[in-house]
N, C-alpha and C. Protein backbone atom coordinates (compact mmCIF):
# COMPACT_ATOMS: atom_id res chain seq x y z
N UNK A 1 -6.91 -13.82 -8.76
CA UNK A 1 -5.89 -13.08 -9.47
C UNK A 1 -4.63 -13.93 -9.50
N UNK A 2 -4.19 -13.71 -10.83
CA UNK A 2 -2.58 -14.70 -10.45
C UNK A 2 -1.82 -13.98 -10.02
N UNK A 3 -0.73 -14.71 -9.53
CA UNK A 3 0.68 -14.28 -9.25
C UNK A 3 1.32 -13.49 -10.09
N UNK A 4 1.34 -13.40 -11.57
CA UNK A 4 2.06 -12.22 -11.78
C UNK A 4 1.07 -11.03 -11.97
N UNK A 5 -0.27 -11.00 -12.06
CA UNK A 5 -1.23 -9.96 -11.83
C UNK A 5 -1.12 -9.58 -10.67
N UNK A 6 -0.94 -10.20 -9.40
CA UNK A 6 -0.96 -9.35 -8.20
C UNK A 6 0.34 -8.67 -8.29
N UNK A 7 1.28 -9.11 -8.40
CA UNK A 7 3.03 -8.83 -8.66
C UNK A 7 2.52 -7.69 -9.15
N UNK A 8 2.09 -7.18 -10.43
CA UNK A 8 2.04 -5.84 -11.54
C UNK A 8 1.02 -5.06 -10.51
N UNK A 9 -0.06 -5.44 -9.93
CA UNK A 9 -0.93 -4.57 -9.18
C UNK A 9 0.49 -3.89 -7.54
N UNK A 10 0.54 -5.09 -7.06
CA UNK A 10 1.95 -4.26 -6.31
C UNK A 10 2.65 -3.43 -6.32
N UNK A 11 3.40 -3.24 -7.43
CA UNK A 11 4.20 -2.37 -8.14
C UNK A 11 3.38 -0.95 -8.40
N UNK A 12 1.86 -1.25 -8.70
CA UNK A 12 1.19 -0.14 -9.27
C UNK A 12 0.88 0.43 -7.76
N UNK A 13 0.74 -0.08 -6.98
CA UNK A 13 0.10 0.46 -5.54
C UNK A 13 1.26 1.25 -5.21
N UNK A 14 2.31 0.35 -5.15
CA UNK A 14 3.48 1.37 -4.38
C UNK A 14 4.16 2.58 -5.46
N UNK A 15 3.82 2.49 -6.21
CA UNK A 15 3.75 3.47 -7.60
C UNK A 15 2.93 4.80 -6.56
N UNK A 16 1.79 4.51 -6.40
CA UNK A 16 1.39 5.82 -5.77
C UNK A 16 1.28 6.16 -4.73
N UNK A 17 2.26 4.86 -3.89
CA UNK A 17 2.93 5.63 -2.40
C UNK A 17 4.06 6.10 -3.01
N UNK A 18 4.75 6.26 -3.42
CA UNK A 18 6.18 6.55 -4.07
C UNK A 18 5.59 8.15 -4.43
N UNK A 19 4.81 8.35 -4.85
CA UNK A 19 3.99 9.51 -5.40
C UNK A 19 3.66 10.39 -4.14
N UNK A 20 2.87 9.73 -3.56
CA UNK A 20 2.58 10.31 -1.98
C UNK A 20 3.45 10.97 -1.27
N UNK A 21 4.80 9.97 -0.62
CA UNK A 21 5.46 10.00 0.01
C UNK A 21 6.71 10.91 -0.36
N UNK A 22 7.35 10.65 -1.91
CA UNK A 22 8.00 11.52 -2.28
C UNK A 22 9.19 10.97 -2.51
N UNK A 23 9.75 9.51 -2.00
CA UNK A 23 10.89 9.21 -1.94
C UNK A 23 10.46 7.45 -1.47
N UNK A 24 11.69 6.92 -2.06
CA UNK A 24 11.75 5.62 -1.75
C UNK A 24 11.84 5.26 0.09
N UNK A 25 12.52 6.41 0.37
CA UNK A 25 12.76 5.77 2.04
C UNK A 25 11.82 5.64 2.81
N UNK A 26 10.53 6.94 2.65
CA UNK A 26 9.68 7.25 3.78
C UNK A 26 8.54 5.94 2.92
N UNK A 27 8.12 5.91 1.57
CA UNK A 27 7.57 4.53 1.19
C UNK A 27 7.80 3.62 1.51
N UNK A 28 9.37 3.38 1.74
CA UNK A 28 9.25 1.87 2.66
C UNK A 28 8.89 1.73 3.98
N UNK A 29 9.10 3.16 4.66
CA UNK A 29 9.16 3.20 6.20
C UNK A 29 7.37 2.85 6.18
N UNK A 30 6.52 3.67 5.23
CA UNK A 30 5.33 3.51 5.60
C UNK A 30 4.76 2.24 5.27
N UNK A 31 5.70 1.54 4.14
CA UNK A 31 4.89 -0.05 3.49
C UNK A 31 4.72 -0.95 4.98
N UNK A 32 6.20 -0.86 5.86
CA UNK A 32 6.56 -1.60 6.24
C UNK A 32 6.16 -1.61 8.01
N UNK A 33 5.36 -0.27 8.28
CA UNK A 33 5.49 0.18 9.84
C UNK A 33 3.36 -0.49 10.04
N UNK A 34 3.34 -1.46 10.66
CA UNK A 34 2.57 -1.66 10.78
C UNK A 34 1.19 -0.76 11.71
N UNK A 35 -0.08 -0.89 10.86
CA UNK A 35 -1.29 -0.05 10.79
C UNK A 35 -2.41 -0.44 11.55
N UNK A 36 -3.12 0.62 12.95
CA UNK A 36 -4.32 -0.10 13.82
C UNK A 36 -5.16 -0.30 12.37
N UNK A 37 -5.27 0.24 11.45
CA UNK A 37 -6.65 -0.15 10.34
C UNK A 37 -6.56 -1.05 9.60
N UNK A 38 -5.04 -1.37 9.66
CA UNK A 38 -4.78 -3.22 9.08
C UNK A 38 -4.61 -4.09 10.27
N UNK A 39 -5.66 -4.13 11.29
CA UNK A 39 -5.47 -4.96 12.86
C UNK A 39 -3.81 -4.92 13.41
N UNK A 40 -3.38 -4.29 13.24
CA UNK A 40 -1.63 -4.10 13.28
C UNK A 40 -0.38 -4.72 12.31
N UNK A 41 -0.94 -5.10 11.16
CA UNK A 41 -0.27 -5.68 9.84
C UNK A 41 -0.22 -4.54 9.25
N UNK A 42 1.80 -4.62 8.52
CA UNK A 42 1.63 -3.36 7.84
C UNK A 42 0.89 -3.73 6.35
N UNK A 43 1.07 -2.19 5.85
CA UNK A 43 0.34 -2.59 4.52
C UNK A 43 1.29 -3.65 3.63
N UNK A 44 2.53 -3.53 3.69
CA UNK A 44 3.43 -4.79 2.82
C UNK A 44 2.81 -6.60 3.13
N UNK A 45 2.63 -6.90 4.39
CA UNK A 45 1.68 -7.42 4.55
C UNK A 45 0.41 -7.76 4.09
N UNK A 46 -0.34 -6.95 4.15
CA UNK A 46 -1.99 -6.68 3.43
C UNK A 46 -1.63 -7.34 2.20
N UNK A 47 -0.64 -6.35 1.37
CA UNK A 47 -0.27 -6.27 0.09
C UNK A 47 -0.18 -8.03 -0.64
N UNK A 48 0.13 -9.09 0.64
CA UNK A 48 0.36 -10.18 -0.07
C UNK A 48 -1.14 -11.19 -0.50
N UNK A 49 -2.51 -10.40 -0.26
CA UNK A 49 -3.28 -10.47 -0.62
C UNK A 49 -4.23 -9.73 -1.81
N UNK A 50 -4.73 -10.26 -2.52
CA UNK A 50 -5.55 -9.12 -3.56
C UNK A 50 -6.29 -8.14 -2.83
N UNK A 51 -7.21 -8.80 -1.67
CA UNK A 51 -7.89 -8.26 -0.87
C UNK A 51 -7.29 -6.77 -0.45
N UNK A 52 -6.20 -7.33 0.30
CA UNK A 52 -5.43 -6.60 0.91
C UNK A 52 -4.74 -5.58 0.65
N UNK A 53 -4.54 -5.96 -0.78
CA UNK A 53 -3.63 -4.68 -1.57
C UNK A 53 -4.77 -3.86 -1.94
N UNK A 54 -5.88 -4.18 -2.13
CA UNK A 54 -7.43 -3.43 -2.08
C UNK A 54 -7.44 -2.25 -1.02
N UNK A 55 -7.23 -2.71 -0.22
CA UNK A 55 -7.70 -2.21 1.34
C UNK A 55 -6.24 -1.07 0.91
N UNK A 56 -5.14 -1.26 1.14
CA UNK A 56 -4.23 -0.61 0.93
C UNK A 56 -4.02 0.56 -0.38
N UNK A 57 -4.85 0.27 -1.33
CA UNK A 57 -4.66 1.14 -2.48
C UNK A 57 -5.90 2.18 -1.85
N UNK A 58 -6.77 1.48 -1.35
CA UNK A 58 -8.18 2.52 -0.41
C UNK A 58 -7.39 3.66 0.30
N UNK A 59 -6.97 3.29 0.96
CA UNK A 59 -6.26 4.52 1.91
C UNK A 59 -5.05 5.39 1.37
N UNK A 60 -4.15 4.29 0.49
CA UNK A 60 -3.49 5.34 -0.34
C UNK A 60 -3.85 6.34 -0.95
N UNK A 61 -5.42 6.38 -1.14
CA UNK A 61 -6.16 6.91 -2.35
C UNK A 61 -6.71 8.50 -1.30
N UNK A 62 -7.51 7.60 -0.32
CA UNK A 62 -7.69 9.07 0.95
C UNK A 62 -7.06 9.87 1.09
N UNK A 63 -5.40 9.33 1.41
CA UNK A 63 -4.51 9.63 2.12
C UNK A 63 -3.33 11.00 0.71
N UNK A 64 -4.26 10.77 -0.87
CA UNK A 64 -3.66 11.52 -1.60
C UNK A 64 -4.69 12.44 -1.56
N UNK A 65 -5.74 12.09 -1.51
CA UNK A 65 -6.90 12.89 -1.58
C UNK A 65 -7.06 13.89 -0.61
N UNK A 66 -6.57 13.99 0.51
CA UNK A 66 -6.42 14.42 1.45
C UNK A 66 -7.06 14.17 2.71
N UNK A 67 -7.86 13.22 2.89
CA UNK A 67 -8.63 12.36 3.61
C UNK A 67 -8.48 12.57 5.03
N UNK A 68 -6.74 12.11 5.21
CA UNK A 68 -6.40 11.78 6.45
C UNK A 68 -5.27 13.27 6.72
């Protein structure tokens, strides 16, 4: 994936933590507070991978779904 494709996928991920969460503050608190299911990397982290932003849009997705 290039660099500005992951850039636009970024934006789209935190698009539906922003959705989730409800507000810019608690989205950053959660981008940024590192996760045992990302080995202790937060998801902003993850995020600097395609992989990773994978893994991260996964649980966003549970976590709207009601999963967790």
């Amino acid at each position: 994936m290039s660099t500005t494709a992951l850039l636009e996928e970024q934006r789209r991920v935190k698009e539906i933590a922003r959705q989730i969460f409800g507000n810019e503050q608690k989205t950053t608190r959660w981008f940024t507070t590192p996760k045992e299911r990302f080995g202790g990397r937060s998801p902003q982290q993850m995020s600097e991978t395609t992989e990773g932003l994978q893994q991260v849009e996964q649980l966003l997705i549970a976590l709207q779904e009601g999963y967790f």
